[in-house]
PDB file of N, CA and C in Angstrom:
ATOM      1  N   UNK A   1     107.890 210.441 104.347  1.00  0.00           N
ATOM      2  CA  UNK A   1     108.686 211.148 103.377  1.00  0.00           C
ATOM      3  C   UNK A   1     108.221 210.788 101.971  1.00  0.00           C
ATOM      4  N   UNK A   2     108.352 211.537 100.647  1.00  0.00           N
ATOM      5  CA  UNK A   2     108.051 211.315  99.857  1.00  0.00           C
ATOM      6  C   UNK A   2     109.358 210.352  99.159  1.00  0.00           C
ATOM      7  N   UNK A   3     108.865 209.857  97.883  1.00  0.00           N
ATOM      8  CA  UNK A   3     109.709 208.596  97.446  1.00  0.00           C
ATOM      9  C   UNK A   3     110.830 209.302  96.697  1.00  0.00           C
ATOM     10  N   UNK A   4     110.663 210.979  96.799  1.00  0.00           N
ATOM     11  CA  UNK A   4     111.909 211.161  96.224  1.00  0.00           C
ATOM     12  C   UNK A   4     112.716 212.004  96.886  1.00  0.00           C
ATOM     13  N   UNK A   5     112.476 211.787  98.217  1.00  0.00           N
ATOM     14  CA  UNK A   5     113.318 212.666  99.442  1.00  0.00           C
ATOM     15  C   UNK A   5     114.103 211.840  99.665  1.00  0.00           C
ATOM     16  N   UNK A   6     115.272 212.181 100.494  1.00  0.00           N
ATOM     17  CA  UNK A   6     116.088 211.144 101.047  1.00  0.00           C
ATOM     18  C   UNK A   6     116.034 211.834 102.583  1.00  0.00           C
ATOM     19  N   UNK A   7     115.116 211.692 103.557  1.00  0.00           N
ATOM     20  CA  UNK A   7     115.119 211.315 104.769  1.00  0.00           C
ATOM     21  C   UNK A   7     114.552 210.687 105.683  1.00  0.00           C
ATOM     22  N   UNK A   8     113.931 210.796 106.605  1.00  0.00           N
ATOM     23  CA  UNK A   8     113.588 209.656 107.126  1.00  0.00           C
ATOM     24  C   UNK A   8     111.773 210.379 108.311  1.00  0.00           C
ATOM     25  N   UNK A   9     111.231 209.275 107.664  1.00  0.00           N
ATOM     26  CA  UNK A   9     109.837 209.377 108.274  1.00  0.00           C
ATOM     27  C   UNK A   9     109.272 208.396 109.472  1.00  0.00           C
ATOM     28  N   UNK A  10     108.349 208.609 109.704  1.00  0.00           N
ATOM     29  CA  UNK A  10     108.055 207.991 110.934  1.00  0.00           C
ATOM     30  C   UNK A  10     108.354 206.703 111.073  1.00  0.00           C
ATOM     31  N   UNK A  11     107.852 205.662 109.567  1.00  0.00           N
ATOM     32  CA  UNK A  11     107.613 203.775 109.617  1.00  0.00           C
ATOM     33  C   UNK A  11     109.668 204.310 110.014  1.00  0.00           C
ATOM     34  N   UNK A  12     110.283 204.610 109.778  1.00  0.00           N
ATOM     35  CA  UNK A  12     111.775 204.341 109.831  1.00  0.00           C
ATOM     36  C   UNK A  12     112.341 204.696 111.542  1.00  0.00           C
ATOM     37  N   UNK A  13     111.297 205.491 112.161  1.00  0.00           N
ATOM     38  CA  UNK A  13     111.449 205.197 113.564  1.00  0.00           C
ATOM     39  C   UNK A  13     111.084 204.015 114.535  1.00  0.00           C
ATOM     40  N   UNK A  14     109.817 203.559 113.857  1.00  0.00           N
ATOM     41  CA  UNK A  14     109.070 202.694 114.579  1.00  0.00           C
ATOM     42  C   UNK A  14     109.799 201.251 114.812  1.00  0.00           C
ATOM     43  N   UNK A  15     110.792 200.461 113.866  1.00  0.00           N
ATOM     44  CA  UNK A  15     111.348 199.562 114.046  1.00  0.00           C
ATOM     45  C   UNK A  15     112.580 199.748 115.269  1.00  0.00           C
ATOM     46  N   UNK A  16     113.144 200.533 115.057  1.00  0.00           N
ATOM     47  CA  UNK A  16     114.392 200.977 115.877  1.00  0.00           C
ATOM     48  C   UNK A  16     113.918 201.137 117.384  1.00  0.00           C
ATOM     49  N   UNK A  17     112.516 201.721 117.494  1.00  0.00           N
ATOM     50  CA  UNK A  17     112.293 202.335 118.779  1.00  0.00           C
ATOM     51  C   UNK A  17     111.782 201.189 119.562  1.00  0.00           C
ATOM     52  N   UNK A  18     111.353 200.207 118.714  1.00  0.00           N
ATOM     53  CA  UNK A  18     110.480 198.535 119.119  1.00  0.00           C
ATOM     54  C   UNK A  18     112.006 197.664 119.320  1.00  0.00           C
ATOM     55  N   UNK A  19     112.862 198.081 118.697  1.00  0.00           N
ATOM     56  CA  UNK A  19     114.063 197.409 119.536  1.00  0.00           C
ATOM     57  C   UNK A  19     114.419 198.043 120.968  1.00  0.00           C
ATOM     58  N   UNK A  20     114.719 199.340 120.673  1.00  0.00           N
ATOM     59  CA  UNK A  20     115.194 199.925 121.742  1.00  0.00           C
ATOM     60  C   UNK A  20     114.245 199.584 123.359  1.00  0.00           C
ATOM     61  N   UNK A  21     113.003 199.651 123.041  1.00  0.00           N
ATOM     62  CA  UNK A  21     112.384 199.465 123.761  1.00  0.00           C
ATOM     63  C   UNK A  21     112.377 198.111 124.635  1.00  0.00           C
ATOM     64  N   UNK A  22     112.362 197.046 123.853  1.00  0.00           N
ATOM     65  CA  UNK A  22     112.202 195.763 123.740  1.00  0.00           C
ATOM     66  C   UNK A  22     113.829 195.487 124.372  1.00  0.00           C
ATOM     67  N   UNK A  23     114.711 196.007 124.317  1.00  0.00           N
ATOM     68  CA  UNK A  23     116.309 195.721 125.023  1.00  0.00           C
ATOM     69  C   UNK A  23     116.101 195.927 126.316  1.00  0.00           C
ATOM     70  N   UNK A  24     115.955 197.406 126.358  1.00  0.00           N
ATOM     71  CA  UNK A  24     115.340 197.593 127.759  1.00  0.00           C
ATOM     72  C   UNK A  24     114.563 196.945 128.853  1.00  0.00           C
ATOM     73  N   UNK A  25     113.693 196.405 128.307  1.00  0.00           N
ATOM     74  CA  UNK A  25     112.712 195.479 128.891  1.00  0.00           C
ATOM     75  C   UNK A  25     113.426 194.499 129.218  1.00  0.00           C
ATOM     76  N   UNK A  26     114.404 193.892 128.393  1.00  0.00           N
ATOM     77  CA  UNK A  26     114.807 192.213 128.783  1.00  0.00           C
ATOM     78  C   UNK A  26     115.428 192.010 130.273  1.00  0.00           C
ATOM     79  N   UNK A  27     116.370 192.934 130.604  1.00  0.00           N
ATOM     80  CA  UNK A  27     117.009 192.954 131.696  1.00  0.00           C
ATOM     81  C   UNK A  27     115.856 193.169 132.710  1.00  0.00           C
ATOM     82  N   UNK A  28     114.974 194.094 132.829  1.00  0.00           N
ATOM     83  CA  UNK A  28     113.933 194.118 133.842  1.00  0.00           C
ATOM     84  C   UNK A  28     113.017 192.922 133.998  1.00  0.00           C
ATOM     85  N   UNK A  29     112.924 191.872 132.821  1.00  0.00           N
ATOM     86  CA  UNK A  29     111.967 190.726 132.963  1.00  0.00           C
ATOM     87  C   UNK A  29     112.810 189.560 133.457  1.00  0.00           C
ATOM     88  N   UNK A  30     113.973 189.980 133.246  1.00  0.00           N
ATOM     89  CA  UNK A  30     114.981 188.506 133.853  1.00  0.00           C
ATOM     90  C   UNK A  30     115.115 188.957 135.578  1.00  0.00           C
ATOM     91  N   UNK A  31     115.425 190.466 135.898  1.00  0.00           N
ATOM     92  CA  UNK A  31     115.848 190.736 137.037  1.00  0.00           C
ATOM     93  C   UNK A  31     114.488 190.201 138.021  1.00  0.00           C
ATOM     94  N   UNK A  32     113.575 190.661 137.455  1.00  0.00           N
ATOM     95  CA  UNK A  32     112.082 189.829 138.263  1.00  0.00           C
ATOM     96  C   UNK A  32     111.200 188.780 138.449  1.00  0.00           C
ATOM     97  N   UNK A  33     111.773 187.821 137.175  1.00  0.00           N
ATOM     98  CA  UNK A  33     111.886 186.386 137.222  1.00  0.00           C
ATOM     99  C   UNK A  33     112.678 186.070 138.416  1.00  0.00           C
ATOM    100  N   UNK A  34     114.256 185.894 138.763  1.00  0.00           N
ATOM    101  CA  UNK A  34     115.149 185.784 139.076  1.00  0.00           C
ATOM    102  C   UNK A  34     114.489 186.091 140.900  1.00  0.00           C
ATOM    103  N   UNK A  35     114.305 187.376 140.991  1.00  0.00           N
ATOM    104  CA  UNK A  35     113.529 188.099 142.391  1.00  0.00           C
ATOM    105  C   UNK A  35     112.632 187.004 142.817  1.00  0.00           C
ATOM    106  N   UNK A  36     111.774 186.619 142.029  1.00  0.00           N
ATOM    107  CA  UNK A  36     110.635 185.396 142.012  1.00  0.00           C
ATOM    108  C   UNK A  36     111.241 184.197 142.295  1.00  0.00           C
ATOM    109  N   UNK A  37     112.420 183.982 142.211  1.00  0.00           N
ATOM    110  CA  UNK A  37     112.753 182.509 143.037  1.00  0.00           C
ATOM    111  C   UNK A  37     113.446 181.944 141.559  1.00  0.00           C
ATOM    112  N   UNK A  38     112.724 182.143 140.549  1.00  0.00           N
ATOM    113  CA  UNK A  38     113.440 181.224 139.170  1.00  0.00           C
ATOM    114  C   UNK A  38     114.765 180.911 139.055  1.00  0.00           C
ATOM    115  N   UNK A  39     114.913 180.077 138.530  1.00  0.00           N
ATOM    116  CA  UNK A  39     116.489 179.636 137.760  1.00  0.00           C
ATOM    117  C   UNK A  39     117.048 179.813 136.777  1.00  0.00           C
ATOM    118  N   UNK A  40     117.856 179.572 136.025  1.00  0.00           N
ATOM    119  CA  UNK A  40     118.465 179.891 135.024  1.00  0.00           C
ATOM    120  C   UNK A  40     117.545 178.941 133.681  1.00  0.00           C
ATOM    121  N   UNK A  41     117.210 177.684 134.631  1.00  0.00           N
ATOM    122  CA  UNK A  41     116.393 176.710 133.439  1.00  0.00           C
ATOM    123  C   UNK A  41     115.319 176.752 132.950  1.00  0.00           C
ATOM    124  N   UNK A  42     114.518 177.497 134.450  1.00  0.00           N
ATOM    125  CA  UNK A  42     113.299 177.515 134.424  1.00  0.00           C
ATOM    126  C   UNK A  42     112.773 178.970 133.496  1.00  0.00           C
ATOM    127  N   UNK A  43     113.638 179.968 133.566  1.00  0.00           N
ATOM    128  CA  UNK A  43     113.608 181.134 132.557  1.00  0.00           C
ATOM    129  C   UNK A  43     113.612 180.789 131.244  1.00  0.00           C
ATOM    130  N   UNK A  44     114.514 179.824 130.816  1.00  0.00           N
ATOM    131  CA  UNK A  44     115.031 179.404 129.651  1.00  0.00           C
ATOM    132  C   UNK A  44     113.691 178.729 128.971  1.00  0.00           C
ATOM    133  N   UNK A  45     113.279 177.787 129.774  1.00  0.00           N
ATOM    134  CA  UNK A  45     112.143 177.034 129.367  1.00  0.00           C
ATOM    135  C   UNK A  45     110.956 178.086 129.177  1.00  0.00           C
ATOM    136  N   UNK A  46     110.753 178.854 129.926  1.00  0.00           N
ATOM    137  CA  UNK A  46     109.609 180.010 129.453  1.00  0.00           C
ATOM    138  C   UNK A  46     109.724 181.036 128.291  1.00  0.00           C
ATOM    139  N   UNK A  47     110.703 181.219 128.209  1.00  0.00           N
ATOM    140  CA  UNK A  47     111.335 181.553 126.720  1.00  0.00           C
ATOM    141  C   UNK A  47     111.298 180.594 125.887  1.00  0.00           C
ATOM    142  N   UNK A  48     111.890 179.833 125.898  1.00  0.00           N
ATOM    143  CA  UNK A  48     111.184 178.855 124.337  1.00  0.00           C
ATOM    144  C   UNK A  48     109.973 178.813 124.374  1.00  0.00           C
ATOM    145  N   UNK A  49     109.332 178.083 125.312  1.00  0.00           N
ATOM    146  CA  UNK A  49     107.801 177.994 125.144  1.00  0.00           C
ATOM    147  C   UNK A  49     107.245 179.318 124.541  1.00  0.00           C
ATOM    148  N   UNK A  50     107.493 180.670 124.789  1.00  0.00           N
ATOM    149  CA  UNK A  50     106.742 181.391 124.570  1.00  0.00           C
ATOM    150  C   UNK A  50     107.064 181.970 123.111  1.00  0.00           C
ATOM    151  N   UNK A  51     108.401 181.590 122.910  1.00  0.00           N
ATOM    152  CA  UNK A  51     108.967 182.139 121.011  1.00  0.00           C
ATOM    153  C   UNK A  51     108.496 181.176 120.189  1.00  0.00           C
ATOM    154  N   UNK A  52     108.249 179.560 120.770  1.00  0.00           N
ATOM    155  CA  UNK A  52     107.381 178.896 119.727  1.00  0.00           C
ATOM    156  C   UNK A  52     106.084 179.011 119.963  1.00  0.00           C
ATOM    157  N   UNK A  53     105.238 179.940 120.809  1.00  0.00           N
ATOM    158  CA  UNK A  53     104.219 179.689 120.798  1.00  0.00           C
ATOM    159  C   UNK A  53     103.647 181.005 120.015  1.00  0.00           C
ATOM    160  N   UNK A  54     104.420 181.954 119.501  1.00  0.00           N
ATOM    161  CA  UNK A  54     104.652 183.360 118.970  1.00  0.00           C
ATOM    162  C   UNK A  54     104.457 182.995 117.609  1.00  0.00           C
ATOM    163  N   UNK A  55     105.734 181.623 117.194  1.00  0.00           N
ATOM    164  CA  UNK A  55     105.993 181.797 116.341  1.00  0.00           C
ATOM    165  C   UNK A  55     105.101 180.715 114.722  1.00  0.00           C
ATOM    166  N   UNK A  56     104.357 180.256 115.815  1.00  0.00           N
ATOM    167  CA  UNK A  56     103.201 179.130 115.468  1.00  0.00           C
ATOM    168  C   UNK A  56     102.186 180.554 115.345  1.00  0.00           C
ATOM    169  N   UNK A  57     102.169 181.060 116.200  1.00  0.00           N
ATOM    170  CA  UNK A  57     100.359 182.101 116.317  1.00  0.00           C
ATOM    171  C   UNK A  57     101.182 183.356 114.825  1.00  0.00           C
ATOM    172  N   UNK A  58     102.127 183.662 114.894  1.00  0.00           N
ATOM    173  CA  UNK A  58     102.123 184.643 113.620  1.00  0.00           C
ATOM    174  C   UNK A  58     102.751 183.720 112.197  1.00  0.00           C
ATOM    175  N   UNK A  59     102.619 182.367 112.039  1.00  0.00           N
ATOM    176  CA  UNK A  59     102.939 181.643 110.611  1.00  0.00           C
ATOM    177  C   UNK A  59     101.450 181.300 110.373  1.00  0.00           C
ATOM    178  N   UNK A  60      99.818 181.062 111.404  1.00  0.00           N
ATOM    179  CA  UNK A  60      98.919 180.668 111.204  1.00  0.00           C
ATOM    180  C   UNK A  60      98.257 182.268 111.030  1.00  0.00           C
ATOM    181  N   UNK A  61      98.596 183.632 111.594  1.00  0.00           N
ATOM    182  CA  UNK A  61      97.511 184.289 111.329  1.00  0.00           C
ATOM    183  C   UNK A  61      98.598 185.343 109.866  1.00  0.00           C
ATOM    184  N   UNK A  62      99.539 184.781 109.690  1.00  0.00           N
ATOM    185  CA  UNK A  62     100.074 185.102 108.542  1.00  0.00           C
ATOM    186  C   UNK A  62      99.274 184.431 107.023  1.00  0.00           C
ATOM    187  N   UNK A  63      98.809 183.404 107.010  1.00  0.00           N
ATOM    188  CA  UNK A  63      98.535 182.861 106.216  1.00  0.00           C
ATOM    189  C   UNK A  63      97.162 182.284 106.270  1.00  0.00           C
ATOM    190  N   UNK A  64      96.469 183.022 106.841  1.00  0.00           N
ATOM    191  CA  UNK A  64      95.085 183.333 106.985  1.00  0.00           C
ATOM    192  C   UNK A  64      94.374 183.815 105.392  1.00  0.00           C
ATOM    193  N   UNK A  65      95.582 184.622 105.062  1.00  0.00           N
ATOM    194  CA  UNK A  65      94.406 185.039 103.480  1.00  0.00           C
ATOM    195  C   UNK A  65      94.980 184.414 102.357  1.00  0.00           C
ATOM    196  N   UNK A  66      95.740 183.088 102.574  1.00  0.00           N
ATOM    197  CA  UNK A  66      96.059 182.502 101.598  1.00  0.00           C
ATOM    198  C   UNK A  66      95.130 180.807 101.821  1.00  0.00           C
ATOM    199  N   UNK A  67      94.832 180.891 102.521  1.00  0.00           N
ATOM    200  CA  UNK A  67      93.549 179.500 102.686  1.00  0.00           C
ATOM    201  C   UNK A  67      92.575 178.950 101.370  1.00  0.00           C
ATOM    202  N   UNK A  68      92.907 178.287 100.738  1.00  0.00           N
ATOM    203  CA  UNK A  68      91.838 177.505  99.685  1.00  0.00           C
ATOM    204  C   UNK A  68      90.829 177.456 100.291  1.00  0.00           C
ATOM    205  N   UNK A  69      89.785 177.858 100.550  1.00  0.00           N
ATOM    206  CA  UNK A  69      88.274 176.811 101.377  1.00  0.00           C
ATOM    207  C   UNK A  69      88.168 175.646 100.581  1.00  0.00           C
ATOM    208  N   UNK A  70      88.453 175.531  98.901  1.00  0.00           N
ATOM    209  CA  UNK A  70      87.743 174.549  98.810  1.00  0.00           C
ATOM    210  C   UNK A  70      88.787 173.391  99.204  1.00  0.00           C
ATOM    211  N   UNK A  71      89.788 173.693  99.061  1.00  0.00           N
ATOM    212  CA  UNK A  71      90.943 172.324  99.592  1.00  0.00           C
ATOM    213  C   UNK A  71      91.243 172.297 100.610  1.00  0.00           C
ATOM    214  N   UNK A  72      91.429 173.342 101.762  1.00  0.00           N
ATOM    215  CA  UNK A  72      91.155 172.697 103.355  1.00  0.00           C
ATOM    216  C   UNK A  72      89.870 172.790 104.003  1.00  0.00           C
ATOM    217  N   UNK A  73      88.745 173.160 103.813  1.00  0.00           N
ATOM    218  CA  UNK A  73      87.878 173.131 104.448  1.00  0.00           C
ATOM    219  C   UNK A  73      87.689 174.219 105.344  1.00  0.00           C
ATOM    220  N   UNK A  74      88.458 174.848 105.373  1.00  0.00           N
ATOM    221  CA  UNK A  74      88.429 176.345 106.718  1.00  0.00           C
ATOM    222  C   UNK A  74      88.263 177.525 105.291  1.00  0.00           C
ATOM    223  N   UNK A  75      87.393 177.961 106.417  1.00  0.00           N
ATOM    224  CA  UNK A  75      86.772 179.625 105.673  1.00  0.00           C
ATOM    225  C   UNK A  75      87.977 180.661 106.284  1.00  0.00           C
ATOM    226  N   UNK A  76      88.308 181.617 105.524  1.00  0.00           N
ATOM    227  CA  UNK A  76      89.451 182.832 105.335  1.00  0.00           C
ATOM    228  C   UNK A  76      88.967 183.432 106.748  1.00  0.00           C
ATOM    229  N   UNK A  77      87.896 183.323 107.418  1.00  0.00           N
ATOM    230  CA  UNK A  77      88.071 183.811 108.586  1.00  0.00           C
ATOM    231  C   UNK A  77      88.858 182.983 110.089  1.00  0.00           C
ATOM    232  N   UNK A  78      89.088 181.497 109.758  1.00  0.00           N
ATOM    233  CA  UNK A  78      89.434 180.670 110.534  1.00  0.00           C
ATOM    234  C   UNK A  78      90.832 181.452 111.766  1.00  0.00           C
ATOM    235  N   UNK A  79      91.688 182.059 110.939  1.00  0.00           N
ATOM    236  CA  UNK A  79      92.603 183.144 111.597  1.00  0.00           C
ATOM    237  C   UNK A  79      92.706 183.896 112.807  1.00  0.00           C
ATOM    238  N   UNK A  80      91.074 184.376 112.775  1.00  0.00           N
ATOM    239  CA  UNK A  80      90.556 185.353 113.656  1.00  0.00           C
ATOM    240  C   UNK A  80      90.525 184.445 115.084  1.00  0.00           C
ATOM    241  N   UNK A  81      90.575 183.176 114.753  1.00  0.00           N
ATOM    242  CA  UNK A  81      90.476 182.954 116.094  1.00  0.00           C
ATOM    243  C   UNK A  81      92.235 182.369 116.957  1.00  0.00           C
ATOM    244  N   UNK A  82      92.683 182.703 116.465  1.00  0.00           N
ATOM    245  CA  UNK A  82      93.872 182.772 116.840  1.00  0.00           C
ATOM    246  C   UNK A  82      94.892 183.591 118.124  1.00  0.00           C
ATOM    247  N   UNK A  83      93.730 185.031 117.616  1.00  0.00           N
ATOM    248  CA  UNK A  83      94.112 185.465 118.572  1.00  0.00           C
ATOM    249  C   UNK A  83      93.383 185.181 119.696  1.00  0.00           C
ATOM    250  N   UNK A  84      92.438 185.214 120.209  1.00  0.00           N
ATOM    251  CA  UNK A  84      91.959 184.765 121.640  1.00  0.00           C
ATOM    252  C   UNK A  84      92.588 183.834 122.343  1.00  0.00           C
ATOM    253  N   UNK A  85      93.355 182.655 121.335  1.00  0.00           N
ATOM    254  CA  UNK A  85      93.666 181.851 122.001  1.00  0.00           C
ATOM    255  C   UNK A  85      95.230 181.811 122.147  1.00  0.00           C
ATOM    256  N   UNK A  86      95.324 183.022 121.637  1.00  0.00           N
ATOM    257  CA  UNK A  86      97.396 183.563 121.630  1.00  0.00           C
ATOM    258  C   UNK A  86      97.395 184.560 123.075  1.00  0.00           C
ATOM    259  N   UNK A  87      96.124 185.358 123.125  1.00  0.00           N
ATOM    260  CA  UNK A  87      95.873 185.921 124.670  1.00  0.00           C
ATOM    261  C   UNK A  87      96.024 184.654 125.804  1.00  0.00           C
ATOM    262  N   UNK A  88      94.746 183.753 125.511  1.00  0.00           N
ATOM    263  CA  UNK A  88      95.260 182.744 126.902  1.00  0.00           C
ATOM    264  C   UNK A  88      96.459 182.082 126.530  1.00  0.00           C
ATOM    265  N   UNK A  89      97.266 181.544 125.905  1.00  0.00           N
ATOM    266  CA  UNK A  89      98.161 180.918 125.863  1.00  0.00           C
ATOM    267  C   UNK A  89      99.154 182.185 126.747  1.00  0.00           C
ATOM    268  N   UNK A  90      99.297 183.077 126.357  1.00  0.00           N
ATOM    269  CA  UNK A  90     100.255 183.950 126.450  1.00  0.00           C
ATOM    270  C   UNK A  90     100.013 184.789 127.992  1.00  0.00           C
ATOM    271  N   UNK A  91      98.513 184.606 128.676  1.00  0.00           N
ATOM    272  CA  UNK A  91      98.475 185.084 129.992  1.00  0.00           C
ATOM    273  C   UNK A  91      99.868 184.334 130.941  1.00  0.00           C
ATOM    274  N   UNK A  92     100.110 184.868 132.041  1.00  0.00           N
ATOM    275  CA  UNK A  92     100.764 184.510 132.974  1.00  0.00           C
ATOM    276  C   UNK A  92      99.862 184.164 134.097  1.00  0.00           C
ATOM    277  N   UNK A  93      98.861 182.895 134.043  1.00  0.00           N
ATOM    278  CA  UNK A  93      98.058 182.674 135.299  1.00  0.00           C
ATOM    279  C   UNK A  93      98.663 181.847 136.345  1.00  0.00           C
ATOM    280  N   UNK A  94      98.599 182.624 137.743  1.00  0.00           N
ATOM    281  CA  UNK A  94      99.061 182.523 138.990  1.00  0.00           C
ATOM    282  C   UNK A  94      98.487 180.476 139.268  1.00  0.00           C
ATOM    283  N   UNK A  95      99.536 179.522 139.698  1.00  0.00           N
ATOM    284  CA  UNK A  95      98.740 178.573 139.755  1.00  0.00           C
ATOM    285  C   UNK A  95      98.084 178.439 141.346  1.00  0.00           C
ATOM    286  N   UNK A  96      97.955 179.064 142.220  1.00  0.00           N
ATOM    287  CA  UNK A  96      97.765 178.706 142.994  1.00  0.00           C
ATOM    288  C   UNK A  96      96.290 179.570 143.342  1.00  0.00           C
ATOM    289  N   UNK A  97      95.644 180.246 142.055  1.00  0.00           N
ATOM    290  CA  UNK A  97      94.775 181.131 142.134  1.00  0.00           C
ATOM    291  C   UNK A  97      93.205 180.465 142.792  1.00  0.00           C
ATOM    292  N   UNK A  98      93.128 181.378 143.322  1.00  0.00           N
ATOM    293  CA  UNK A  98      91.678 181.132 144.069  1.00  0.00           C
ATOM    294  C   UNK A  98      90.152 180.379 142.506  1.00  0.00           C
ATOM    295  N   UNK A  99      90.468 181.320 141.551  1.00  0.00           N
ATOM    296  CA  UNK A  99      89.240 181.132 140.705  1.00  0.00           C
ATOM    297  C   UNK A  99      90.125 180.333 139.621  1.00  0.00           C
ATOM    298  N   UNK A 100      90.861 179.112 140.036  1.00  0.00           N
ATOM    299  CA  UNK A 100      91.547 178.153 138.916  1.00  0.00           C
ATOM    300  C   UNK A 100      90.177 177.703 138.018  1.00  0.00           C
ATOM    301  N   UNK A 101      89.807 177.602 138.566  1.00  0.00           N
ATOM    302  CA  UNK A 101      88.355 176.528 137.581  1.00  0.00           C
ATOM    303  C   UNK A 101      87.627 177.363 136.785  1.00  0.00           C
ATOM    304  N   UNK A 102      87.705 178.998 136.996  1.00  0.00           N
ATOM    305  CA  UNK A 102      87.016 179.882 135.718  1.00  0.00           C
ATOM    306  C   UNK A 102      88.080 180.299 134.815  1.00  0.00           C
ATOM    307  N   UNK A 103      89.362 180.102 134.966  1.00  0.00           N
ATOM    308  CA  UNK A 103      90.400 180.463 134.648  1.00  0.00           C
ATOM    309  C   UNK A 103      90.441 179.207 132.861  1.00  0.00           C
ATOM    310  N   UNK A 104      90.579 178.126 133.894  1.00  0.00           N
ATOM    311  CA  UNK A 104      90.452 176.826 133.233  1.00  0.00           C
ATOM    312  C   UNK A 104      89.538 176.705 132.320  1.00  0.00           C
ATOM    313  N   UNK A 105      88.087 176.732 132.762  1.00  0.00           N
ATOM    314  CA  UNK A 105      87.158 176.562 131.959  1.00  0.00           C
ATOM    315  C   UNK A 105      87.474 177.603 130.501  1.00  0.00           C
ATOM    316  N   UNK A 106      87.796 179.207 130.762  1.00  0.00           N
ATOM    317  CA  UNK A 106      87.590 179.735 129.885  1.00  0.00           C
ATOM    318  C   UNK A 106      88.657 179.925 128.959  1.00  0.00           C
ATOM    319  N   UNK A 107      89.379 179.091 129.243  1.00  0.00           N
ATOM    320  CA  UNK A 107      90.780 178.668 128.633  1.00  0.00           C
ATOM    321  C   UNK A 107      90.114 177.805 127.562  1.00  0.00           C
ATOM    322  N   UNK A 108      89.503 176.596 128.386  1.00  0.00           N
ATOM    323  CA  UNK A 108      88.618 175.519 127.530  1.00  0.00           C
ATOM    324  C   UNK A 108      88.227 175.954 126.106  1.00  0.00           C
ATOM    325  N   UNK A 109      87.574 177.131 126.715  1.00  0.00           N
ATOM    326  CA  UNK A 109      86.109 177.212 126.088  1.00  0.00           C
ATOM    327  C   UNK A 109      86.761 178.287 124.573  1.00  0.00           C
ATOM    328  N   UNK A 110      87.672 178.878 124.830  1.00  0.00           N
ATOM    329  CA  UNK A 110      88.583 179.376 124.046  1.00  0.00           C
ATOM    330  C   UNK A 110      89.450 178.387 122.979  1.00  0.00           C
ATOM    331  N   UNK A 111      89.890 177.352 123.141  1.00  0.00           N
ATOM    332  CA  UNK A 111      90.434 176.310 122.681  1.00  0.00           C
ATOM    333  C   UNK A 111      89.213 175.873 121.516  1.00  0.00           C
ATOM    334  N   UNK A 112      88.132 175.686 122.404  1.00  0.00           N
ATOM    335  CA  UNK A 112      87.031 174.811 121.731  1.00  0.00           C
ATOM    336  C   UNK A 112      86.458 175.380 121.178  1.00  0.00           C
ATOM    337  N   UNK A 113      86.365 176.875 121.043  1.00  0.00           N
ATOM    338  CA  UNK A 113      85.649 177.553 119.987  1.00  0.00           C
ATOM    339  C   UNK A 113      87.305 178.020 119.013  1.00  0.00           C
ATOM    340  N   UNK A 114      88.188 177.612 118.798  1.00  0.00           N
ATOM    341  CA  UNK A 114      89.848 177.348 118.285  1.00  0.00           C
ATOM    342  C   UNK A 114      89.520 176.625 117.237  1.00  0.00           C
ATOM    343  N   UNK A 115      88.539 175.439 117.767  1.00  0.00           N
ATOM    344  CA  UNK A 115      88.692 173.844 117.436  1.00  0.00           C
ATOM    345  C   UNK A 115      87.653 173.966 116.382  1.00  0.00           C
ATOM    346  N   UNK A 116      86.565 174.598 116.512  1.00  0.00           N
ATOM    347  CA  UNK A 116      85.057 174.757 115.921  1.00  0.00           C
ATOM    348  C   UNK A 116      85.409 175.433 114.546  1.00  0.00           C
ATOM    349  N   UNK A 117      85.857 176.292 114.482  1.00  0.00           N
ATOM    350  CA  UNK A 117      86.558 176.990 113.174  1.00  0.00           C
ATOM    351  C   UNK A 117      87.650 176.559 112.301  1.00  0.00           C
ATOM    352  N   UNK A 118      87.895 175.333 112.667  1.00  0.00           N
ATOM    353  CA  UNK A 118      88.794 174.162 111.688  1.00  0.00           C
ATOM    354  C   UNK A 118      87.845 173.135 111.236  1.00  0.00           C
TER     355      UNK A 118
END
């Protein structure tokens, strides 16, 4: 919409519909946790883990273009690697998986190229 209309354009759908959506979802991710054998604690605990691990990966790639190089030592691209390692953090890998050790390794190897850019 223009800035001197008064109605409503698309950015004014997109928040509402990322709730709506996102409500919906909750009940279907608890009902199939729950199906899966889980508990009330063990849900709970995967939820925190995963809102602080959200909330660490968007305060570091938030402040990606405010980095001094010369006073911390990390170049303005250091950020970028954040996400690769917000994908593995954030996979759901099966533990009893046949290929644990490529799983692992490239978890590693993700971390350590994390580590290389600090």
């Amino acid at each position: 919409m223009k800035a001197d209309f008064d109605g409503m354009g698309l950015a004014d759908w997109v928040f509402p519909g990322f709730l709506f959506i996102v409500g919906m979802a909750i009940p279907f991710s608890f009902s199939n946790r729950f199906s899966k054998g889980q508990d009330l604690a063990q849900v709970s605990k995967h939820i925190i883990t995963r809102t602080i691990s959200l909330l660490i990966i968007g305060v570091l790639m938030l402040n990606t273009d405010r980095v001094d190089p010369e006073l911390t030592g990390l170049t303005r691209t250091y950020g970028f690697a954040h996400v690769p390692r917000g994908f593995s953090d954030m996979n759901d890998y099966p533990s009893k998986d046949p290929k644990f050790f490529l799983i692992a390794g490239l978890r590693l190897a993700v971390w350590q190229s994390f580590a290389s850019w600090l």
